[in-house]
Protein backbone atom coordinates (compact mmCIF):
# COMPACT_ATOMS: atom_id res chain seq x y z
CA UNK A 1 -6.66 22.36 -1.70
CA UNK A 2 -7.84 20.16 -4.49
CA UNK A 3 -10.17 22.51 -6.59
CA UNK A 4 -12.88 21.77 -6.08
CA UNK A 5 -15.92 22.95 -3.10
CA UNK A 6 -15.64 20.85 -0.74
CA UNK A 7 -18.73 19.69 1.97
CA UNK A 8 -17.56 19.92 5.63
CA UNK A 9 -17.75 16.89 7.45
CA UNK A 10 -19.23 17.09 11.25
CA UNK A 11 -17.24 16.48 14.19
CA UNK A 12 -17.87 12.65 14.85
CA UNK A 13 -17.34 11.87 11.10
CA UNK A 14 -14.08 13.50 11.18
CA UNK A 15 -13.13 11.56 14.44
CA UNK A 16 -14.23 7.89 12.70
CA UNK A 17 -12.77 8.70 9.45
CA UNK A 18 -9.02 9.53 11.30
CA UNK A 19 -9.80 6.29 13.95
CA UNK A 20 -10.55 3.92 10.42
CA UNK A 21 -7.01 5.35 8.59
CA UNK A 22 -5.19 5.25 12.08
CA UNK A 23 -5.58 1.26 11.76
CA UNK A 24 -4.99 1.27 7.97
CA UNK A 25 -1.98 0.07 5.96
CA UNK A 26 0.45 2.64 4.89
CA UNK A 27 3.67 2.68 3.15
CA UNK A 28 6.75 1.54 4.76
CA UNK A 29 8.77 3.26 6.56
CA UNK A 30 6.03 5.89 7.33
CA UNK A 31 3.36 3.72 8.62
CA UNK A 32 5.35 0.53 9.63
CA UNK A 33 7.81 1.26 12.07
CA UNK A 34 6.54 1.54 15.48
CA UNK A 35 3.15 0.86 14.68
CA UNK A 36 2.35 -2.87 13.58
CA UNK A 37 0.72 -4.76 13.44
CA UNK A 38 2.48 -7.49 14.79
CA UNK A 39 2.46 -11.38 14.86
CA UNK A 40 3.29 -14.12 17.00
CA UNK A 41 6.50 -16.44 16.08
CA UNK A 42 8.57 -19.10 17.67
CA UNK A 43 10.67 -16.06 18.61
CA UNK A 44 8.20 -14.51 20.52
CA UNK A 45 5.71 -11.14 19.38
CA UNK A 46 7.01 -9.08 16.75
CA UNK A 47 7.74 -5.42 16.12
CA UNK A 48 8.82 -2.77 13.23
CA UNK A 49 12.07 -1.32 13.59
CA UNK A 50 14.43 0.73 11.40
CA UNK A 51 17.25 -1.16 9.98
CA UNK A 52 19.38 2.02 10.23
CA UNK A 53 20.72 5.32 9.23
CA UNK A 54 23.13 4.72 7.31
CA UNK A 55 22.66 5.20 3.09
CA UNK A 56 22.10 1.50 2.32
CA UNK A 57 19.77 1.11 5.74
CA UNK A 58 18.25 3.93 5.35
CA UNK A 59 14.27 3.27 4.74
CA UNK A 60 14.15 -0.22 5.49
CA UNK A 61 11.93 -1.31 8.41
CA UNK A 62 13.17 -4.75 9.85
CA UNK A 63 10.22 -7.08 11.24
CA UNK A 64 11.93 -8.65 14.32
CA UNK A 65 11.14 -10.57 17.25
CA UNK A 66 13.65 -11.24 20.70
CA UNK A 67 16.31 -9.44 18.76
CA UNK A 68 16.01 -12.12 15.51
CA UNK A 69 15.85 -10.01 12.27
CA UNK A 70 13.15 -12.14 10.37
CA UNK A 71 12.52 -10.13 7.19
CA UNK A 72 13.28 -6.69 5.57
CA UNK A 73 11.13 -4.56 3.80
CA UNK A 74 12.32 -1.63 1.69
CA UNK A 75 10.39 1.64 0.78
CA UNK A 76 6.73 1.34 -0.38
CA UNK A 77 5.18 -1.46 0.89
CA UNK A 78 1.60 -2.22 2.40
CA UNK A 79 1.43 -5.07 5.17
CA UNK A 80 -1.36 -6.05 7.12
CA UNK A 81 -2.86 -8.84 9.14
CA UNK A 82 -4.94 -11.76 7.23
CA UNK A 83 -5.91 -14.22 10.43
CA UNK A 84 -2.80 -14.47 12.07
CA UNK A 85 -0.63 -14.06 8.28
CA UNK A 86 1.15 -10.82 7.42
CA UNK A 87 0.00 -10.05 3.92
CA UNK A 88 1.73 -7.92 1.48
CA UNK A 89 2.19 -5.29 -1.14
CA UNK A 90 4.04 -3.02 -3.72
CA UNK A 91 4.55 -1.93 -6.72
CA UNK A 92 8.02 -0.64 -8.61
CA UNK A 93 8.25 2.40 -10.00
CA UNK A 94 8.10 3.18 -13.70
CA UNK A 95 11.09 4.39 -15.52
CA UNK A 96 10.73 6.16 -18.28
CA UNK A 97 11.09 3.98 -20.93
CA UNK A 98 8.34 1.84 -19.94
CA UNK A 99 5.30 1.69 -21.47
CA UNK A 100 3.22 -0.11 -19.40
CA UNK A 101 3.89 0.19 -15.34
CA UNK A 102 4.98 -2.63 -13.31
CA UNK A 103 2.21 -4.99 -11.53
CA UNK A 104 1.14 -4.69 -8.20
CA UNK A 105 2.85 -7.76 -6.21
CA UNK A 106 0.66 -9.45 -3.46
CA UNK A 107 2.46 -11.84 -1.06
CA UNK A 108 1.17 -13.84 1.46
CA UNK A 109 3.58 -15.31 4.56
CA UNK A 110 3.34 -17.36 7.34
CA UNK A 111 5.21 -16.01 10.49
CA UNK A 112 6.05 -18.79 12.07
CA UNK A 113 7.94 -20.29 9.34
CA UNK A 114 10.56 -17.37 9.37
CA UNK A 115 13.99 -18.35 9.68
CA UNK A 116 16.49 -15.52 10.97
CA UNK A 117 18.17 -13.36 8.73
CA UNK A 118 21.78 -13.04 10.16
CA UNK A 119 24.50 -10.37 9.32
CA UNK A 120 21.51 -7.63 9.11
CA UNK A 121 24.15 -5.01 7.66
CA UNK A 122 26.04 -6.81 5.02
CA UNK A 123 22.42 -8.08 3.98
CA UNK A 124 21.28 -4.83 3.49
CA UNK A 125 24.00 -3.66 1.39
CA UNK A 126 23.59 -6.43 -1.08
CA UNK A 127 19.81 -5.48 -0.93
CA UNK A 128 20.66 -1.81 -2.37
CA UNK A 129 23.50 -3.25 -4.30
CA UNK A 130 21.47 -5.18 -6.56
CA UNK A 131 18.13 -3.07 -6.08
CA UNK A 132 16.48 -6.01 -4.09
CA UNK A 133 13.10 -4.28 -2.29
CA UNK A 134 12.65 -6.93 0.27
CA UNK A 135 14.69 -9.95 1.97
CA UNK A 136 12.97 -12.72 3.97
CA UNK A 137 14.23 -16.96 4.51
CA UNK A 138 11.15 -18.77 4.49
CA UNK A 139 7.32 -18.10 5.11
CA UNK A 140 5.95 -16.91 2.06
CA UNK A 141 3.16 -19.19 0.92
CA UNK A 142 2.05 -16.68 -1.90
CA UNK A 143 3.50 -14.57 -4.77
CA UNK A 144 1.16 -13.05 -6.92
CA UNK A 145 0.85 -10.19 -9.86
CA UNK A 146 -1.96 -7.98 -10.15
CA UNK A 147 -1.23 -6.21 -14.40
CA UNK A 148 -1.83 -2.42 -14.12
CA UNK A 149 -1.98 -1.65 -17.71
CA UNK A 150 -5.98 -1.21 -18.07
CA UNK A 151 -7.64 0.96 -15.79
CA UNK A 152 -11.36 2.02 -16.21
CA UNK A 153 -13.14 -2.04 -16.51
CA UNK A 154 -13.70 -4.26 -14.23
CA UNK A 155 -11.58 -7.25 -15.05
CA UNK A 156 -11.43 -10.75 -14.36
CA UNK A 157 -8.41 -12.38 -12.44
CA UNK A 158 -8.12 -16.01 -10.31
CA UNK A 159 -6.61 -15.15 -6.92
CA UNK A 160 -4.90 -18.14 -5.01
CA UNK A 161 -6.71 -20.03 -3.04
CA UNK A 162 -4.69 -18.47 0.50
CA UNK A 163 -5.99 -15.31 -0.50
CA UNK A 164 -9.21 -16.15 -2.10
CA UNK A 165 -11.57 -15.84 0.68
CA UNK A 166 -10.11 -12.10 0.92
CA UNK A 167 -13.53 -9.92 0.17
CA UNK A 168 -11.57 -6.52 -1.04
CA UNK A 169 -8.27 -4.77 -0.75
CA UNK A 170 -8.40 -0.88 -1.80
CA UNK A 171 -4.95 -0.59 -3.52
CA UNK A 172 -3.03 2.77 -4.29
CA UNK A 173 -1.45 2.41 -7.75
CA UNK A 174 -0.02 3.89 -10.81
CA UNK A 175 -1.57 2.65 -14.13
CA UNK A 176 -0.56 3.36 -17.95
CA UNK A 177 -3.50 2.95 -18.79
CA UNK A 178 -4.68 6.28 -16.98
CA UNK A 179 -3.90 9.13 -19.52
CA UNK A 180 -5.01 12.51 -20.26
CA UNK A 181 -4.97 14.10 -23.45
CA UNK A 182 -4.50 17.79 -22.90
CA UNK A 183 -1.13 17.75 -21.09
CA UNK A 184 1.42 15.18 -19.26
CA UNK A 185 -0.18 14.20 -16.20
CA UNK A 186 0.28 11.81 -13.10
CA UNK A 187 -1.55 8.07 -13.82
CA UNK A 188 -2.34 7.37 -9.99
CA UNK A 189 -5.65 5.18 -9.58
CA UNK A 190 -7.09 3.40 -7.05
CA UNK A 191 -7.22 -0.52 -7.38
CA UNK A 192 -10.09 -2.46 -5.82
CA UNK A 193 -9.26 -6.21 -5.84
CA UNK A 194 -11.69 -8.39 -5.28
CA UNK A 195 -10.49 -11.60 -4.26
CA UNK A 196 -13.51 -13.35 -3.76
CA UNK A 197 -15.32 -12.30 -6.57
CA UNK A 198 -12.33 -12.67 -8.87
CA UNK A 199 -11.79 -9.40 -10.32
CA UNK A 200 -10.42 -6.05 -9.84
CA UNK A 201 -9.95 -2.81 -11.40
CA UNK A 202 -8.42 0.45 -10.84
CA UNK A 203 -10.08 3.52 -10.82
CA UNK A 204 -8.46 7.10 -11.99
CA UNK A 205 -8.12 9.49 -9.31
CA UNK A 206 -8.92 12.18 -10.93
CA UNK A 207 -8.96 14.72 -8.41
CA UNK A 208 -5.70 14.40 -7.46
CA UNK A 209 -4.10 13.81 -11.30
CA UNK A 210 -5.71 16.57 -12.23
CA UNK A 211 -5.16 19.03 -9.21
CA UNK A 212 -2.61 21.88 -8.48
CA UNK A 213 -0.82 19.32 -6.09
CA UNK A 214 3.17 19.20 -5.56
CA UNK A 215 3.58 15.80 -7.14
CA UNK A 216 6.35 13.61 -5.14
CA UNK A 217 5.91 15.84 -2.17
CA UNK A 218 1.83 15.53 -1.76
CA UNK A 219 0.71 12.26 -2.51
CA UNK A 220 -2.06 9.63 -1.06
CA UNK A 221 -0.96 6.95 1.12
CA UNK A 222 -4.18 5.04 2.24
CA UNK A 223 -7.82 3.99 1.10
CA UNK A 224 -10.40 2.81 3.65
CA UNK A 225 -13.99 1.04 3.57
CA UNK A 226 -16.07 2.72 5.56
CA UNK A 227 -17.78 0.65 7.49
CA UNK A 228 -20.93 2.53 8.48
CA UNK A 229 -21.17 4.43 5.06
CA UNK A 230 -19.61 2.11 2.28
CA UNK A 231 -17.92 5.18 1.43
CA UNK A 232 -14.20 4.87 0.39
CA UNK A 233 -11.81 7.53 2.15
CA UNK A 234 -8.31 8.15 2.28
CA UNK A 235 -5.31 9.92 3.06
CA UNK A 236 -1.95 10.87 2.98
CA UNK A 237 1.09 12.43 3.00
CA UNK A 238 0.90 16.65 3.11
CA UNK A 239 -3.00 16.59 1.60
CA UNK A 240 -5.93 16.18 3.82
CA UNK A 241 -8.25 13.24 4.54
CA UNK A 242 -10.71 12.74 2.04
CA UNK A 243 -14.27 10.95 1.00
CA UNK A 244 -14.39 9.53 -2.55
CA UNK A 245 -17.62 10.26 -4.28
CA UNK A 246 -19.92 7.40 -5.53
CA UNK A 247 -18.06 6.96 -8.81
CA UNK A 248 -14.33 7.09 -6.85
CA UNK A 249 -12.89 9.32 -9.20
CA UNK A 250 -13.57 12.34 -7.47
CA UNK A 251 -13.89 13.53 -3.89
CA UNK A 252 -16.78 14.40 -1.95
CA UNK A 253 -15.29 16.09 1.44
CA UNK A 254 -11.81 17.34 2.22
CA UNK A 255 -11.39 16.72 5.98
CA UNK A 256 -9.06 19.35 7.59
């Protein structure tokens, strides 16, 4: 599927690699509702549930706990669990007559010090009204912007402290500064941020930028440490998993 020949993975890696990006962040709704992970509040345990069908519902996922709406997430985000703190991330699209694409945006909340968000409908219509991606009152104890305009170098970057103990978040991204010269291609890379080493950098994907893929209906969802290998691997949405090769631009196995 991606052009290239692939190496067959046996039967118990295929089984660890699909176990590791079962219990891997995702993009929301896909990988949020339903599925965690979940926190404790004042309110009681938590859970991921749709906000709705309607058009200005649609796509939000709704974190709530004993039937308190405490914060609303639009399309494409990343959570996941940091000791007890639900930690964060996105990235807006590029439009067209941006040069450089928008930063990745790293938050950092507390669950406990939600506060309910009341009148979930009316909230969500000024959401989509004025193109507002997420809604919360209280809890976040970190906003932070991760520049996507070099890719290729490792480059230096001071994390907050909340976050600074974090050894690596793997990071799917889109980067201007991922280009190819014979034709108009897709910039997605794959950030590595290294919190406690203060740096990151993103890495072309070149196997999927370059491959006969149906952009906007294939696309990757999720990177993964492996824990026993190092190796990175990933999937998503219509391709198959996948193993990165040693230099992460390329991929090693295709995992059907």
């Amino acid at each position: 599927m991606f052009g290239f020949r692939k190496e067959e993975p046996d039967d118990a890696e295929r089984a660890e690699i699909k176990k590791l990006l079962e219990s891997t962040p995702g993009p929301s709704p896909w990988y949020l509702q339903g599925r965690g992970p979940n926190f404790t509040t004042k309110f009681g345990e938590t859970a991921w549930v749709s906000a709705g069908k309607d058009p200005h519902t649609t796509g939000k996922t709704v974190l709530q706990a004993e039937q308190q709406n405490l914060a609303i997430f639009d399309f494409q985000y990343w959570i996941s669990s940091q000791n007890g703190k639900l930690l964060s991330w996105n990235q807006s699209y590029q439009s067209e007559k941006q040069q450089t694409t928008h930063p990745v945006i790293i938050r950092l909340f507390d669950p406990s010090l939600f506060q309910p968000v009341d009148f979930l409908d009316e909230v969500c219509l000024k959401m989509s009204a004025e193109k507002q991606t997420i809604h919360f009152n209280g809890g976040q104890l970190v906003k932070f912007e991760i520049p996507t305009g070099v890719a290729g170098e490792i480059r230096r970057l001071t994390f907050p402290e909340a976050i600074s103990k974090i050894d690596e978040l793997l990071i799917p991204c889109q980067s201007s500064g991922i280009s190819y010269e014979d034709v108009i291609r897709p910039n997605f890379g794959l950030m590595i941020a290294r919190p406690s080493k203060g740096n990151f950098e993103i890495i072309p994907q070149d196997w999927f930028n370059t491959a006969p893929l149906d952009f906007g209906y294939q696309w990757v969802t999720q990177f993964a440490r492996h824990p026993k290998t190092g190796k990175i691997v990933g999937g998503g949405i219509r391709i198959a998993n996948f193993v990165l090769s040693k230099n992460y631009r390329q991929v090693d196995k295709q995992i059907n």
